[in-house]
C-alpha atoms as a PDB file:
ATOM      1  CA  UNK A   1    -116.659  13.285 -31.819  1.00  0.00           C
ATOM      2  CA  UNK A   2    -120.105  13.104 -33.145  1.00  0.00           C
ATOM      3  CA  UNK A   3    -122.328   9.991 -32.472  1.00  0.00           C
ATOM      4  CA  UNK A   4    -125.802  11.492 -33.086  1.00  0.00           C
ATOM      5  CA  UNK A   5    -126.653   8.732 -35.991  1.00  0.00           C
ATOM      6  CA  UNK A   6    -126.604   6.207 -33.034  1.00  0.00           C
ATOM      7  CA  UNK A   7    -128.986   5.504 -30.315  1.00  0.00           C
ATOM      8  CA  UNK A   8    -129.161   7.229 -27.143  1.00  0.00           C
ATOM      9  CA  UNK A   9    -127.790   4.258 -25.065  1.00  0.00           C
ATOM     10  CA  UNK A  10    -124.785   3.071 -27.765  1.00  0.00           C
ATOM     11  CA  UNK A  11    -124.090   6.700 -28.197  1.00  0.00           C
ATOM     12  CA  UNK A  12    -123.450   6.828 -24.343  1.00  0.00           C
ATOM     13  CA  UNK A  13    -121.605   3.153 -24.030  1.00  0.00           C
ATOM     14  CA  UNK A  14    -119.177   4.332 -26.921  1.00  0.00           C
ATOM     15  CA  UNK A  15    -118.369   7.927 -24.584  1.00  0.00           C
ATOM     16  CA  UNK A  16    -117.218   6.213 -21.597  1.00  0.00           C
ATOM     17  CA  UNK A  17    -115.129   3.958 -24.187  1.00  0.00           C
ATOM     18  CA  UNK A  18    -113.697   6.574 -25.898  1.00  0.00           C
ATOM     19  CA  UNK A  19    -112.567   8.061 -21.895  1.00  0.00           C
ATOM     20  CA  UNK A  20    -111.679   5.346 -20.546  1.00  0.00           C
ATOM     21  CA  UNK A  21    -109.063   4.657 -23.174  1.00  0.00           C
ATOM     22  CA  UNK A  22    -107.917   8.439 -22.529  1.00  0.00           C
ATOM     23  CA  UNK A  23    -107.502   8.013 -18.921  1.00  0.00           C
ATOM     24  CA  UNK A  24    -105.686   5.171 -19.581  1.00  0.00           C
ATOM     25  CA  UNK A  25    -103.231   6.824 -22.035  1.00  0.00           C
ATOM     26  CA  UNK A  26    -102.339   9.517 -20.161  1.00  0.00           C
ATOM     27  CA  UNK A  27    -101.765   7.121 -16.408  1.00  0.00           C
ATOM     28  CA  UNK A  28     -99.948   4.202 -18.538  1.00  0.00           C
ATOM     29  CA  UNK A  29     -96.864   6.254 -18.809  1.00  0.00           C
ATOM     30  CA  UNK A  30     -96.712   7.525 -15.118  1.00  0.00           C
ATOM     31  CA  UNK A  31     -96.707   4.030 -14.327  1.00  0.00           C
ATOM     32  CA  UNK A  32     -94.076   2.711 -16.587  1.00  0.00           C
ATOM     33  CA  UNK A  33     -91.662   5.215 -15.357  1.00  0.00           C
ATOM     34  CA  UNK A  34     -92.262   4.825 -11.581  1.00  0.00           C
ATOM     35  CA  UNK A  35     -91.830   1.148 -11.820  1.00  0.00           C
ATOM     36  CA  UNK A  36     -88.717  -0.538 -11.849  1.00  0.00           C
ATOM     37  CA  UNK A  37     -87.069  -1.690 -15.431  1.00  0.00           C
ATOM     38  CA  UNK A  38     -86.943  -5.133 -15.147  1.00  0.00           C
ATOM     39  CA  UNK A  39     -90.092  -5.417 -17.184  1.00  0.00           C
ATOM     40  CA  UNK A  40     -92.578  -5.781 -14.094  1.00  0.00           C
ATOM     41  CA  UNK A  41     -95.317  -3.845 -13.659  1.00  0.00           C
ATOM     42  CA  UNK A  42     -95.649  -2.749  -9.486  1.00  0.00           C
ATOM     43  CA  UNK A  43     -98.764  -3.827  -8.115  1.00  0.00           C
ATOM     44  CA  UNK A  44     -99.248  -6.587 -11.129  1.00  0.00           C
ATOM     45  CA  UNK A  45     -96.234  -8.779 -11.532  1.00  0.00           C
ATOM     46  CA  UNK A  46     -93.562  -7.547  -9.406  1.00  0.00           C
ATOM     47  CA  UNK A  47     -92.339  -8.180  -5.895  1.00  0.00           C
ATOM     48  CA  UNK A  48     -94.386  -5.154  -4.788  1.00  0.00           C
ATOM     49  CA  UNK A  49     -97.533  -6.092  -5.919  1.00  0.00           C
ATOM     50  CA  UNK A  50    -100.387  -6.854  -2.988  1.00  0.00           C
ATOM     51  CA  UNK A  51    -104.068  -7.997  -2.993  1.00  0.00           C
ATOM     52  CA  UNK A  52    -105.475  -4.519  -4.436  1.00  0.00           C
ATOM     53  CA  UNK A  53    -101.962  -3.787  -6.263  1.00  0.00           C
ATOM     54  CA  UNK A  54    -102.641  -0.380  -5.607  1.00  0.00           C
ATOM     55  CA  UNK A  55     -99.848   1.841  -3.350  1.00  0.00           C
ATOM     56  CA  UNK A  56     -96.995  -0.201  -4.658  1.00  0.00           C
ATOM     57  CA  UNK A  57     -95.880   2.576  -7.213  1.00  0.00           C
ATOM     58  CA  UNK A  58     -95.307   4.980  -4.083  1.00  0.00           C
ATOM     59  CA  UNK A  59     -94.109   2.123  -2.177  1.00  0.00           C
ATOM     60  CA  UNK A  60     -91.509   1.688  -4.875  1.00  0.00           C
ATOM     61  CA  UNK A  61     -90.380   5.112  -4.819  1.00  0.00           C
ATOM     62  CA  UNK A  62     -90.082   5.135  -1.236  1.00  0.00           C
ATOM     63  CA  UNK A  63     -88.074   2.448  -0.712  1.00  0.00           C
ATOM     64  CA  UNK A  64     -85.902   3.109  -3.719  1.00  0.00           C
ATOM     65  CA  UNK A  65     -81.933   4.134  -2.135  1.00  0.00           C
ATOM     66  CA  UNK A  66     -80.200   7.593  -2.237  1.00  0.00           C
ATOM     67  CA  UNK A  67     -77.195   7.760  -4.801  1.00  0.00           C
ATOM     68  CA  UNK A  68     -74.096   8.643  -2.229  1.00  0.00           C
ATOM     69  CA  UNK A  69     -72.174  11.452  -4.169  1.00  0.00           C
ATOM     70  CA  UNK A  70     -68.912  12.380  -2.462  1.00  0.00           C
ATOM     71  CA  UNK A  71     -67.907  16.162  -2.069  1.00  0.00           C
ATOM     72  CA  UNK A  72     -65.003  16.991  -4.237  1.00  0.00           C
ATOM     73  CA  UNK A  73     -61.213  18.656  -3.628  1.00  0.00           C
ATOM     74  CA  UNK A  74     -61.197  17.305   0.425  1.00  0.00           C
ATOM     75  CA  UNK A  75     -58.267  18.879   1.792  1.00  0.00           C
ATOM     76  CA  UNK A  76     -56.793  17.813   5.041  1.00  0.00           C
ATOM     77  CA  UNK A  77     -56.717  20.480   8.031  1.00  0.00           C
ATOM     78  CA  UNK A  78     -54.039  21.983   9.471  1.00  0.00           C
ATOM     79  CA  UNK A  79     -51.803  19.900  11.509  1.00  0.00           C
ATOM     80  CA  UNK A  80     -53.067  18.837  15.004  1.00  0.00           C
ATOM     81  CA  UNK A  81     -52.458  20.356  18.406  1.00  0.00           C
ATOM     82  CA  UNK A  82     -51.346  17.174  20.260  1.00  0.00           C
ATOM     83  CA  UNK A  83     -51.976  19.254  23.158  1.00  0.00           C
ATOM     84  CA  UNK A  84     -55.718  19.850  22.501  1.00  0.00           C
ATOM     85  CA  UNK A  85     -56.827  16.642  21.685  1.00  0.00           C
ATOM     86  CA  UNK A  86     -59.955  15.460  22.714  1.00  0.00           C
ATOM     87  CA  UNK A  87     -59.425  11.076  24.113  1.00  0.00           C
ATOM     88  CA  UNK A  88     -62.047   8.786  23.296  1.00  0.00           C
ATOM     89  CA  UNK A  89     -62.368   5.068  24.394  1.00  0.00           C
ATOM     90  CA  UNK A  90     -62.287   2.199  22.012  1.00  0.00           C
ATOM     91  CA  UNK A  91     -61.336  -1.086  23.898  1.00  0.00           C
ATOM     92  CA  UNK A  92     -59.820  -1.795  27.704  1.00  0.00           C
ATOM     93  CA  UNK A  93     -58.163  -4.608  26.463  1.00  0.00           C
ATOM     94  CA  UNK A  94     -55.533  -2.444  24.256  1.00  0.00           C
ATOM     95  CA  UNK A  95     -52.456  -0.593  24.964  1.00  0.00           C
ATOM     96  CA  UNK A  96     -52.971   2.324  22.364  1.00  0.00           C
ATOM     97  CA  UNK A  97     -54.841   5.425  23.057  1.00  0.00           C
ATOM     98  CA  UNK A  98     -56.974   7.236  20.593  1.00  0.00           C
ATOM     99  CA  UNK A  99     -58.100  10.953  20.737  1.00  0.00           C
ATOM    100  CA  UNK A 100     -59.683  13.504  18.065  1.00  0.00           C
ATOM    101  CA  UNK A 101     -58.516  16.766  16.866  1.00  0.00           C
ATOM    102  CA  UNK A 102     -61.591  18.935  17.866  1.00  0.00           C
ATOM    103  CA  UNK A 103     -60.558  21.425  15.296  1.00  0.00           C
ATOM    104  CA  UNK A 104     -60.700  18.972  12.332  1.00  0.00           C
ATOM    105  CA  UNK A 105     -63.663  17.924  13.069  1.00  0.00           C
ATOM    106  CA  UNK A 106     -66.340  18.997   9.952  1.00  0.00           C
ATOM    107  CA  UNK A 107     -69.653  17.677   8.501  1.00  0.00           C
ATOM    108  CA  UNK A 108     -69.603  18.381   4.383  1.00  0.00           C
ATOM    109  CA  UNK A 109     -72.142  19.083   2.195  1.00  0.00           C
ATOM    110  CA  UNK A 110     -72.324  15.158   1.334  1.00  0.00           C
ATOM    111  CA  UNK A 111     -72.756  14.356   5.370  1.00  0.00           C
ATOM    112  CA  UNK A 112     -69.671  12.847   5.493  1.00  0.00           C
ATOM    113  CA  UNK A 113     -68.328  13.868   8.911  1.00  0.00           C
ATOM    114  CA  UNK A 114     -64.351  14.654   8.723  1.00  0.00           C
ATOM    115  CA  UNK A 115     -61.903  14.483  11.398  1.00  0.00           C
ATOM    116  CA  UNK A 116     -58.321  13.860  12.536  1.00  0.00           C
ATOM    117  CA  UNK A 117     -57.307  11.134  14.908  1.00  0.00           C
ATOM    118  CA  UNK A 118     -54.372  10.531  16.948  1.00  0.00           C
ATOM    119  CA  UNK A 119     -53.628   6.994  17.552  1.00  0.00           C
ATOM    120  CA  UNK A 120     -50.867   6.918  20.196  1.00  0.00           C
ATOM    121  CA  UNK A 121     -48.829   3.632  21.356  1.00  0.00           C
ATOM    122  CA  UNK A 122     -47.021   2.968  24.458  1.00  0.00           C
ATOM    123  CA  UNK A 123     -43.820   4.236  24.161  1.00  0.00           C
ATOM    124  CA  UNK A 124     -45.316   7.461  22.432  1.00  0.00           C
ATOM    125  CA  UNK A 125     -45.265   6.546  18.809  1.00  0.00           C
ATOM    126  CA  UNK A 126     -48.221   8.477  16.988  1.00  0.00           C
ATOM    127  CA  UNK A 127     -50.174   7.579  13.725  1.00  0.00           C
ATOM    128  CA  UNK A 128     -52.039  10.618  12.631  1.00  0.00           C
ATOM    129  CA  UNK A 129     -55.195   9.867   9.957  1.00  0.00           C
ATOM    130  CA  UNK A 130     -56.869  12.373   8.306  1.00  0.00           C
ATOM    131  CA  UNK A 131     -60.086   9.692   7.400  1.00  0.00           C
ATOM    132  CA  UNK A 132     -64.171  10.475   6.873  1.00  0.00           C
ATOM    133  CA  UNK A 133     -67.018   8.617   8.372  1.00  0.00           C
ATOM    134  CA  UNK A 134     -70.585   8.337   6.557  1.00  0.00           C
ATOM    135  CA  UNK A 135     -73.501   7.098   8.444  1.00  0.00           C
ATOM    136  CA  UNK A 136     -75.740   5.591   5.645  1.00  0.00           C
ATOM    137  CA  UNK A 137     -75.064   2.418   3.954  1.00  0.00           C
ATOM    138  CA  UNK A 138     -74.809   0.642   7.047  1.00  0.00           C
ATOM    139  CA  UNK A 139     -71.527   2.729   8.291  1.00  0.00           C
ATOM    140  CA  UNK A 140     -68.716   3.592   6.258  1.00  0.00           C
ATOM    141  CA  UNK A 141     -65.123   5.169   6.773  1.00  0.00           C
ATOM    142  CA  UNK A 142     -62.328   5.849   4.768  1.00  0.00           C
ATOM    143  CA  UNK A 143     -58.984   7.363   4.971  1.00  0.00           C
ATOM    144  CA  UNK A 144     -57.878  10.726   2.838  1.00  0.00           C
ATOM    145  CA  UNK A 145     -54.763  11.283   4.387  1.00  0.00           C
ATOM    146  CA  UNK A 146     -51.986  10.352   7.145  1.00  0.00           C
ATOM    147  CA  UNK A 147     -49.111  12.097   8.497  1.00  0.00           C
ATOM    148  CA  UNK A 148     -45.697  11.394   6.732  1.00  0.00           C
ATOM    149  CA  UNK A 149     -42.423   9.841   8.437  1.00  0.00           C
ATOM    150  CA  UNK A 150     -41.225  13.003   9.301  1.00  0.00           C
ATOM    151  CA  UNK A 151     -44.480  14.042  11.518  1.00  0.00           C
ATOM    152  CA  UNK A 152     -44.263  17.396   9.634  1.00  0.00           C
ATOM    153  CA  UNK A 153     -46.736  17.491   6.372  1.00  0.00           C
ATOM    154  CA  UNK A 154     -49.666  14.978   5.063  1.00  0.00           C
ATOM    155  CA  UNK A 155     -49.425  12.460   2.832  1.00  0.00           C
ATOM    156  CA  UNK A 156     -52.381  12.333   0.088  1.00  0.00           C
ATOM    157  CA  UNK A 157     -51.085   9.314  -1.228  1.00  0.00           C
ATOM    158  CA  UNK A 158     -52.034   6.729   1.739  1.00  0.00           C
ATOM    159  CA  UNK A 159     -55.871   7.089   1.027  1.00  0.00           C
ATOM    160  CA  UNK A 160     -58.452   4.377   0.706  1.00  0.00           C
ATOM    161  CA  UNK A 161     -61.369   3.463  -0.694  1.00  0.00           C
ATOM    162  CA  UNK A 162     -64.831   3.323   1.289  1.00  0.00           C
ATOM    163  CA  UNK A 163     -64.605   0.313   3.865  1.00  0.00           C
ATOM    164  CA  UNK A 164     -67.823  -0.679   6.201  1.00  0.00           C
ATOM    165  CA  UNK A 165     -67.082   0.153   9.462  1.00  0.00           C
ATOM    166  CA  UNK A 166     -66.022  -3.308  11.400  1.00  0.00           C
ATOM    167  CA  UNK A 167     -67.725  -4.046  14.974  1.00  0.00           C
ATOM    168  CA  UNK A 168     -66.094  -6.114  17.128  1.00  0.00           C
ATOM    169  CA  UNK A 169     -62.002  -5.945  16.400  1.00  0.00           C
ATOM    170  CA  UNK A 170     -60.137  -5.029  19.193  1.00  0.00           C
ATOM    171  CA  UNK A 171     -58.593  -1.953  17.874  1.00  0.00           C
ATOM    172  CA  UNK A 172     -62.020  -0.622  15.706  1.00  0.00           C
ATOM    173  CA  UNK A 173     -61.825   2.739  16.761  1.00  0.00           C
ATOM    174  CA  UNK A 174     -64.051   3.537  13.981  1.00  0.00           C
ATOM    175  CA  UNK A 175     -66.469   1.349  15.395  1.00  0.00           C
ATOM    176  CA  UNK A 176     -66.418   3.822  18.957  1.00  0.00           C
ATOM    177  CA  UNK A 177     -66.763   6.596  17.009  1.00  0.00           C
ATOM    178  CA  UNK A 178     -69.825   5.377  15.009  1.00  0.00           C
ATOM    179  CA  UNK A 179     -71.495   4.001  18.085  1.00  0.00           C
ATOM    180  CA  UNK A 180     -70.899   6.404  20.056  1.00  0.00           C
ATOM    181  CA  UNK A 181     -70.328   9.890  18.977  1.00  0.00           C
ATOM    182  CA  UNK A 182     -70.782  10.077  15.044  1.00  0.00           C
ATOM    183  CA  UNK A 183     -73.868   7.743  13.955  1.00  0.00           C
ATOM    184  CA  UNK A 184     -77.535   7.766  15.150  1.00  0.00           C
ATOM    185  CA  UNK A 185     -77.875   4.245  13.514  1.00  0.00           C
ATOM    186  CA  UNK A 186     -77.961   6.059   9.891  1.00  0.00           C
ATOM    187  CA  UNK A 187     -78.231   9.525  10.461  1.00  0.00           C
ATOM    188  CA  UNK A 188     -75.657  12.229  12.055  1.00  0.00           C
ATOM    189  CA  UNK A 189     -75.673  12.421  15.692  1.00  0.00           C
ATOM    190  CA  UNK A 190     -75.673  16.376  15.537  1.00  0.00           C
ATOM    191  CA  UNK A 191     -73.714  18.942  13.783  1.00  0.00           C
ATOM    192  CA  UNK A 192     -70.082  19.408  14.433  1.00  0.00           C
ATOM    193  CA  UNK A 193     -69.653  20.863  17.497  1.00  0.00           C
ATOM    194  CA  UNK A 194     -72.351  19.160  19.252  1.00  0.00           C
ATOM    195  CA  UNK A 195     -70.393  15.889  17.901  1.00  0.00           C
ATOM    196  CA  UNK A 196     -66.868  17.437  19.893  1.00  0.00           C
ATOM    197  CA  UNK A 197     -68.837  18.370  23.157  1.00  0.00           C
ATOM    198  CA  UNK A 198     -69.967  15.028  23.361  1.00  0.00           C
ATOM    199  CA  UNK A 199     -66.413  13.539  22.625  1.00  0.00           C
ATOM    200  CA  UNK A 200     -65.281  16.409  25.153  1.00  0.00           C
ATOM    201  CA  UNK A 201     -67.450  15.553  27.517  1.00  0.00           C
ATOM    202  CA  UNK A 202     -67.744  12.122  27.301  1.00  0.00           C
ATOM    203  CA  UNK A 203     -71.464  12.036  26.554  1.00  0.00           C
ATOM    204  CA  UNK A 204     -71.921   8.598  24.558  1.00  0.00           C
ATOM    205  CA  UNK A 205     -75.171   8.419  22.329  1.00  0.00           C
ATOM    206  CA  UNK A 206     -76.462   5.092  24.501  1.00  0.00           C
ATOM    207  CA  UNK A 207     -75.921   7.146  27.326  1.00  0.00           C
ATOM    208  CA  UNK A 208     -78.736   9.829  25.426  1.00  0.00           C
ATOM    209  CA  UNK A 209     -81.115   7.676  23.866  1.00  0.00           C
ATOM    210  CA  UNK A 210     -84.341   7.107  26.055  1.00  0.00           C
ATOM    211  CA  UNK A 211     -84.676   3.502  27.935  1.00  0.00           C
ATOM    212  CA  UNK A 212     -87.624   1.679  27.467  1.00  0.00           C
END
């Protein structure tokens, strides 16, 4: 634009105007879609916002939570070697054993580690779960497949639905393998087969972690 009919000084005051409303064209939209859509602004008049109200757009992106997408077509493993299988400890004050397939055991391209377990009672009665385990979201397992009556083939139709893994039952197996072999609080403790020499070898992740 041309402002050589004003004054030096307007001429320069109506410049850094004309800029300033630029700059603030261009950054208003950056902001708007960074921020959340409940009609607050971060760093003005929403729960982010601080003294200076600057940061809380990257704050906000930060702290904004992963979408979980499941991997598609799971198929159960082969059947399990009951003579292979790898015992783990869940509770002393219960009569079933538990034990993992090592061969079943997989991590997929959505982190969900896969595995077969053998749950075994007294008098030799086994209940044979295909199931998944996913260490975000605070721990969650669910079941894609179990053994049918006959012991011979698996049966799709027993699956679940996503369940938070439960601390403190007296049969939580799921809550043994999270602690303890699976789940570095939210992250995988490993890839697969550093997960089965640990099970193997009995090498619990408290047992790993450094003491203070």
């Amino acid at each position: 634009m041309n402002f050589s009919f004003l004054p030096y000084q307007a001429r320069r005051a109506l410049r850094a105007s004309v800029i300033a409303s630029c700059v603030a064209a261009v950054v208003a939209p950056a902001v708007v879609f960074a921020g959340p859509n409940d009609g607050t602004t971060p760093g003005m008049n929403g729960p982010a916002s601080n003294a200076s109200g600057d940061q809380s757009t990257f704050q906000y992106l930060f702290d904004r939570k992963s979408v979980f997408v499941e991997q598609k077509d799971v198929m159960p493993p082969p059947l399990p070697n009951y003579d292979a299988l790898l015992p783990f400890e869940v509770s002393k004050n219960t009569s079933l054993t538990f034990a993992i397939d090592p061969k079943s055991v997989s991590i997929g391209t959505d982190d969900v580690i896969r595995y077969t377990v053998v749950i075994t009672s007294p008098s030799g009665v086994r209940n044979v779960r295909y199931e998944g385990m996913r260490c975000g979201d605070g721990q969650m397992w669910k079941m894609y497949a179990a053994i049918d009556e006959d012991g011979t083939a698996w049966d799709t139709d027993t699956s679940t639905d996503w369940e938070k893994v439960v601390y403190n039952s007296l049969n939580a197996y799921h809550t043994a393998l999270a602690h303890d072999y699976f789940c570095n609080f939210q992250t995988l403790a490993g890839d697969a087969k550093q997960i089965v020499e640990n099970i193997r070898y009995k090498r619990a992740l408290d047992d790993q972690r450094p003491r203070n």
